[in-house]
Protein backbone atom coordinates (compact mmCIF):
# COMPACT_ATOMS: atom_id res chain seq x y z
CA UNK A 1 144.51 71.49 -78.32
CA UNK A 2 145.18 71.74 -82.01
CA UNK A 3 145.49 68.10 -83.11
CA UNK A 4 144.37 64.66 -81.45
CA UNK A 5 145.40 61.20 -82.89
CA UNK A 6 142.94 58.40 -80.88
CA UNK A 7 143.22 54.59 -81.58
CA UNK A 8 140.47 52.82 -80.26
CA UNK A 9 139.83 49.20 -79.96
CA UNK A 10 142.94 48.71 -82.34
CA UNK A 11 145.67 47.20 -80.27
CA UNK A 12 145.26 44.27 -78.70
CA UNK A 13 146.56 45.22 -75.30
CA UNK A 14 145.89 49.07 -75.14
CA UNK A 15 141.99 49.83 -76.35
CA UNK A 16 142.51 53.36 -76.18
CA UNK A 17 146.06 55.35 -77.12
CA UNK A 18 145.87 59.12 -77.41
CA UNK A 19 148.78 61.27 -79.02
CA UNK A 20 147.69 64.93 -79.03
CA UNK A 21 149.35 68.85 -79.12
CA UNK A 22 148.11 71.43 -77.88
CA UNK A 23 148.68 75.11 -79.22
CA UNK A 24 148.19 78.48 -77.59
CA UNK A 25 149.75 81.48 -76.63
CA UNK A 26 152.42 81.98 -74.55
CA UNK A 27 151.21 84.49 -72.64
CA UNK A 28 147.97 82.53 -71.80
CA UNK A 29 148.62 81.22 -67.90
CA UNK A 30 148.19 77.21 -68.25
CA UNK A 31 149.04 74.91 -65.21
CA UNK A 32 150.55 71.64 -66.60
CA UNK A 33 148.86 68.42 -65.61
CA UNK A 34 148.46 67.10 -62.23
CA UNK A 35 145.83 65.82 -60.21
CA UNK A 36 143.44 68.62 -59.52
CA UNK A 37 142.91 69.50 -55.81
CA UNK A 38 139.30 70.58 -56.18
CA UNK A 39 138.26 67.92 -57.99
CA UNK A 40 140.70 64.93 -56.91
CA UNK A 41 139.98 62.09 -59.53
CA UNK A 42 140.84 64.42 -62.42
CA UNK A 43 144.22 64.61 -64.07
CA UNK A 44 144.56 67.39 -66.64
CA UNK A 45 146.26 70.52 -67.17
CA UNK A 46 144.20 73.88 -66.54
CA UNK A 47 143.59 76.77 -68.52
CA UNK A 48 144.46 79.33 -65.68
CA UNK A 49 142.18 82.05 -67.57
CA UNK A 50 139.13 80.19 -67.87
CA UNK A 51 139.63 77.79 -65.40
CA UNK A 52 138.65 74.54 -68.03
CA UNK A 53 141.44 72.42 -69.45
CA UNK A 54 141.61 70.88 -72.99
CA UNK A 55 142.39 67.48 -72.34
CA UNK A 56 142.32 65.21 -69.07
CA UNK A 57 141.82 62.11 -67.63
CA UNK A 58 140.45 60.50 -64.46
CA UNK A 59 141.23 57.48 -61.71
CA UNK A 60 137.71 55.76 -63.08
CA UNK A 61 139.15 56.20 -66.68
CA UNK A 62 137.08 58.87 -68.10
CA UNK A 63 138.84 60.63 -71.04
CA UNK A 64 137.95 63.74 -72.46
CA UNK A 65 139.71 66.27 -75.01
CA UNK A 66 138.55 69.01 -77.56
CA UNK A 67 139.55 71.17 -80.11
CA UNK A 68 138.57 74.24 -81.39
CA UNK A 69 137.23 74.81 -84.71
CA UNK A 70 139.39 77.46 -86.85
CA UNK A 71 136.41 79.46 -88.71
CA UNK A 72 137.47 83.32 -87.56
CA UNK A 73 134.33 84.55 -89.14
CA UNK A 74 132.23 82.88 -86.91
CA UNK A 75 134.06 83.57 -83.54
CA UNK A 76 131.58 85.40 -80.82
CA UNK A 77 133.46 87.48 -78.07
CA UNK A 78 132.22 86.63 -74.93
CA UNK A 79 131.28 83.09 -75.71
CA UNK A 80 131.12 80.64 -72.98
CA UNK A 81 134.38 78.23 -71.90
CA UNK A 82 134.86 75.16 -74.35
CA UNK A 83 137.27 74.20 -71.86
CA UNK A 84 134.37 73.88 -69.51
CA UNK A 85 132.38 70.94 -71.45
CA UNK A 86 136.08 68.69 -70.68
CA UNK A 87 136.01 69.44 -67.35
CA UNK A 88 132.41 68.82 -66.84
CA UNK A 89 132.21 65.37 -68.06
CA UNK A 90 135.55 64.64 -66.02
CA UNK A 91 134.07 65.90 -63.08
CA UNK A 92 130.86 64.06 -63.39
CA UNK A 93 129.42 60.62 -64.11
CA UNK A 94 126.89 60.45 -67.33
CA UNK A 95 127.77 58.17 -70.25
CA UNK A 96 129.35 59.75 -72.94
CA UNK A 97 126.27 59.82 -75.17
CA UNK A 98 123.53 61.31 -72.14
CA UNK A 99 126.22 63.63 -71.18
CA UNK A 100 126.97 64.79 -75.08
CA UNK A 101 122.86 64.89 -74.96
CA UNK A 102 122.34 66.92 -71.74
CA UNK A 103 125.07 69.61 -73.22
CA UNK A 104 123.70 69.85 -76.76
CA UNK A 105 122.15 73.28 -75.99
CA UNK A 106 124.87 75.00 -73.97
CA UNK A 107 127.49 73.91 -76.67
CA UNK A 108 125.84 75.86 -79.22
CA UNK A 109 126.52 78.90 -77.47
CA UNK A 110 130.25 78.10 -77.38
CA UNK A 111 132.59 78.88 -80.49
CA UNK A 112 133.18 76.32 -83.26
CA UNK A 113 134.63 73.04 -81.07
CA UNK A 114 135.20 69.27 -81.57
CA UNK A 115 134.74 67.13 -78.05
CA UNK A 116 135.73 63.41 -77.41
CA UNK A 117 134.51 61.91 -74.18
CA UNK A 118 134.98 58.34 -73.68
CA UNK A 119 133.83 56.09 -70.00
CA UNK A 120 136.35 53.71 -71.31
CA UNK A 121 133.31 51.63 -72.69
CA UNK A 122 132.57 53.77 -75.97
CA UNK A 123 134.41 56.27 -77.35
CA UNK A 124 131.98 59.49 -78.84
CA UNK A 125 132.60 62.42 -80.79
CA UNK A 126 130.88 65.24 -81.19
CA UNK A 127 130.80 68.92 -82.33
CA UNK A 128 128.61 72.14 -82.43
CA UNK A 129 130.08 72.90 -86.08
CA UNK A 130 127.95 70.26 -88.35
CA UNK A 131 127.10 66.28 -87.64
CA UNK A 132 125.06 64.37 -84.97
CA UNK A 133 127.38 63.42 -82.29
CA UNK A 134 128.47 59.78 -83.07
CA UNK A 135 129.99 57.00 -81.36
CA UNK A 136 133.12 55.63 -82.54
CA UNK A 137 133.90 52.07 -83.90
CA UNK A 138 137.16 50.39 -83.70
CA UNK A 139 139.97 52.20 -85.87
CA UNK A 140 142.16 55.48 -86.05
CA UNK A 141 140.94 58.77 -86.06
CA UNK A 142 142.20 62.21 -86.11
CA UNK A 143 141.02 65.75 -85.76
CA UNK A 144 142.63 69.24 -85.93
CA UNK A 145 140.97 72.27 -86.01
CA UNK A 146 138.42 70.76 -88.32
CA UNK A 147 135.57 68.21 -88.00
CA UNK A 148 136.60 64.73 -87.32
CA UNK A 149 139.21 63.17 -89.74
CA UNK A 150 138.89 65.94 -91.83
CA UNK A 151 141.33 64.91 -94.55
CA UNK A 152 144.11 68.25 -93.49
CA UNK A 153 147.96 67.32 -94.16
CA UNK A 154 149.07 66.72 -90.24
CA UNK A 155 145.76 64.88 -89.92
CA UNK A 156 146.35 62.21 -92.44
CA UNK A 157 150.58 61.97 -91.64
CA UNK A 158 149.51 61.71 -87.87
CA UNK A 159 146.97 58.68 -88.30
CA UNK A 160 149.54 57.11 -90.46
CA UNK A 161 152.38 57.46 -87.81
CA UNK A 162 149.97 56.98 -85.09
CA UNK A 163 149.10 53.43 -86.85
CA UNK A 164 152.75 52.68 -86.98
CA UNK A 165 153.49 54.08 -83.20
CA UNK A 166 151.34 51.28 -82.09
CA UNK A 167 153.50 48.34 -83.05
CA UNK A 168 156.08 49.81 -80.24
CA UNK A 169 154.13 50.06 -77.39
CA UNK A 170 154.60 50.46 -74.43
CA UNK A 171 157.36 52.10 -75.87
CA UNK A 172 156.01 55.74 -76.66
CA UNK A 173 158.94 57.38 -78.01
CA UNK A 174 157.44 57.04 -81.50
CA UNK A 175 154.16 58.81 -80.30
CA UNK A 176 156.16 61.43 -78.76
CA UNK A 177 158.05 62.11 -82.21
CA UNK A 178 155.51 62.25 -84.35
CA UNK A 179 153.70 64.78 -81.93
CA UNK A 180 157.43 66.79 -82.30
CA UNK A 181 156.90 66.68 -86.01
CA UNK A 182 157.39 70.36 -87.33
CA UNK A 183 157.34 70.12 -91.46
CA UNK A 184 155.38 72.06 -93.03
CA UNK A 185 152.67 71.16 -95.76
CA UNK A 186 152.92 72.37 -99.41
CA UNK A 187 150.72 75.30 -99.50
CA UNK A 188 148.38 73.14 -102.75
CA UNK A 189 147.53 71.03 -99.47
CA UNK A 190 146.89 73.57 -97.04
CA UNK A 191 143.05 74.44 -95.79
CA UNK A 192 141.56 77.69 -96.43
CA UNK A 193 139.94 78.61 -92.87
CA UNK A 194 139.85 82.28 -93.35
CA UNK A 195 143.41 83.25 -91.54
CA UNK A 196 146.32 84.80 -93.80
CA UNK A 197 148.56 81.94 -95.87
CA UNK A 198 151.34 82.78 -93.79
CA UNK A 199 149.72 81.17 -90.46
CA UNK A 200 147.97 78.36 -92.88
CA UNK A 201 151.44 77.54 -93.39
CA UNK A 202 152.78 77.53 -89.71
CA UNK A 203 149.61 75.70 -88.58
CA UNK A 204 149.86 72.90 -90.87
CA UNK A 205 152.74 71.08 -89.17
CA UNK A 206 152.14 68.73 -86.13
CA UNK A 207 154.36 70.98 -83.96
CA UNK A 208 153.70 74.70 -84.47
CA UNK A 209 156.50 76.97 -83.53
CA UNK A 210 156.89 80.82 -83.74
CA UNK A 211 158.28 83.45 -80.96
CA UNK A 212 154.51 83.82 -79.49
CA UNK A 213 152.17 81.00 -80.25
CA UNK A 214 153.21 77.16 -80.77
CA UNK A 215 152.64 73.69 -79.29
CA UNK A 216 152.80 73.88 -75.25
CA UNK A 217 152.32 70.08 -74.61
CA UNK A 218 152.65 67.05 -75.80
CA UNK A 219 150.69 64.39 -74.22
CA UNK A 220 150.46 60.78 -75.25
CA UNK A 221 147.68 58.62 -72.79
CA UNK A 222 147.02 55.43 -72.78
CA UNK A 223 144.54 53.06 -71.36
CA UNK A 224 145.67 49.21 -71.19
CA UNK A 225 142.98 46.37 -71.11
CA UNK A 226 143.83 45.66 -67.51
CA UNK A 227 142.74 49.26 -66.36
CA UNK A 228 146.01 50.70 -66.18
CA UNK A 229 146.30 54.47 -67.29
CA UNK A 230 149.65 55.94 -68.39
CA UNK A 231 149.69 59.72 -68.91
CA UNK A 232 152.41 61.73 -70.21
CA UNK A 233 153.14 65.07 -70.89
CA UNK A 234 156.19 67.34 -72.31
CA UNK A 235 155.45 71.05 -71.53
CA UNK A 236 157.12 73.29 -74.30
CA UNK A 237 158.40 76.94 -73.80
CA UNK A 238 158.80 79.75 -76.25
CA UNK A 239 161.23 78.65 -79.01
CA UNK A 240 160.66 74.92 -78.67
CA UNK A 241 162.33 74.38 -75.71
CA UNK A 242 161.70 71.67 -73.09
CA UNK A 243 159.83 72.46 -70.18
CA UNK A 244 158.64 69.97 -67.39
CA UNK A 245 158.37 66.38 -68.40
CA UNK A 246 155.41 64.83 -65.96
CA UNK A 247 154.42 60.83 -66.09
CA UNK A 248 151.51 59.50 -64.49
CA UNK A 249 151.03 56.18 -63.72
CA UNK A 250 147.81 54.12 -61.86
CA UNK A 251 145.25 52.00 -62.07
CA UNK A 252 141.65 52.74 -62.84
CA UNK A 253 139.84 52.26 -59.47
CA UNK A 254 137.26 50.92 -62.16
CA UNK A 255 139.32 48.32 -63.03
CA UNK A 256 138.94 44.60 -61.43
CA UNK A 257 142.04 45.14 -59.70
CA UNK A 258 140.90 48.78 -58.16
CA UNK A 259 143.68 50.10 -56.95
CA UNK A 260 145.82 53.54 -57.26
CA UNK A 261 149.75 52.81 -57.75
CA UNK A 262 151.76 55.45 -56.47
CA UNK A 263 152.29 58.57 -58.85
CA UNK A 264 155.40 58.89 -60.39
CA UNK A 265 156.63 62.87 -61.51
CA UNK A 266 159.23 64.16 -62.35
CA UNK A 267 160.82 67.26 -64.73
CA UNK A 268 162.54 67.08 -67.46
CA UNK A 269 166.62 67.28 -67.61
């Protein structure tokens, strides 16, 4: 996941909206999301090689989604999943802040990462690159490869858009075009993270494209104050094209109403 867009506690009717991309190799095996048969109550997609996911959901409304942190120099082969520490909270039941707590150790031995978890109480961010892990107030955040709201180009555009997205809701089309956003930054606003200008360049839009790495989904969540979760995501294939479309659509079994609509699925045309 190279870029997530959260607004919490903004709009009146949806406390928590999530626009995010994730980037990765194509040649990386990746299941796209669906409800997880060892572990029911979680809906995410699944890193096939590692077995973790990046970003997921469950029927009590847990949220959880992470980054990595682009610092090459400081990669360690052979470093535990970050894909795990999503999963795990999904999986489990510990507030955000004892479960960011209880994993403080183990997430040092991972590479660079930023992790939001969220019970659908508080919302908490928190990385192994710099900062105490911190709970979030109401507003409109972003984070990239970077720490949170680090000030890069798609960061700022995508809170911006993100802020205006809301005003159309439940209407997501405008969440789902700024996550298809593909302009490229001038290269006086680009981040220097240690990687060649060339990829600086190609990483700075929201949607990344070349012939072997790019965006391979687009997922926009959102949590409405009843306790209904909608959860969509576009799969993308080499060259930007369309792959399955899959929408999700139930009620938190935490909410007062505590019940599971049926699922709705379906690919795209």
């Amino acid at each position: 996941m190279c870029l997530i867009l959260v607004a919490w506690r903004v709009h009146p009717a949806y406390p928590l909206v999530v626009a995010a991309n994730r980037d990765e190799f194509f040649v990386r095996p990746t299941a796209p999301a669906t409800f997880w048969k060892d572990a029911p109550q979680v809906l995410a997609g699944r890193d096939l090689d590692a077995g973790g996911t990046w970003m997921g959901v469950t029927r009590t409304g847990r949220f959880a989604a992470l980054t990595n942190f682009r610092d090459p120099a400081q990669n360690r082969s052979g470093a535990p999943s970050r894909g795990a520490l999503v999963a795990d909270f999904l999986v489990g039941d510990d507030a955000p802040r004892a479960y960011l707590e209880r994993i403080a150790v183990r997430g040092r031995q991972c590479n660079g990462y930023n992790l939001l978890v969220s019970d659908g109480e508080t919302l908490w961010w928190s990385s192994n690159m710099g900062g105490e892990a911190c709970q979030l107030q109401a507003g409109v955040y972003g984070v990239s490869n970077h720490l949170l709201d680090t000030p890069w180009p798609k960061v700022g555009a995508g809170k911006t858009a993100l802020a205006q997205a809301l005003g159309r809701l439940p209407d997501d089309r405008a969440l789902f075009a700024l996550l298809e956003d593909d302009g490229m930054h001038p290269d006086e606003h680009l981040p220097q993270t240690g990687i060649p200008l060339d990829w600086e360049r190609l990483l700075s839009s929201a949607f990344v494209k070349s012939p072997d790495y790019g965006t391979r989904g687009s997922t926009v969540f959102c949590l409405d104050k009843e306790g209904g979760i909608s959860f969509d995501e576009q799969t993308w294939l080499p060259g930007a094209k369309r792959g399955e479309r899959m929408r999700y659509r139930f009620m938190s079994l935490a909410s007062s109403r505590g019940t599971v609509s049926p699922v709705d699925r379906w690919n795209a045309p």
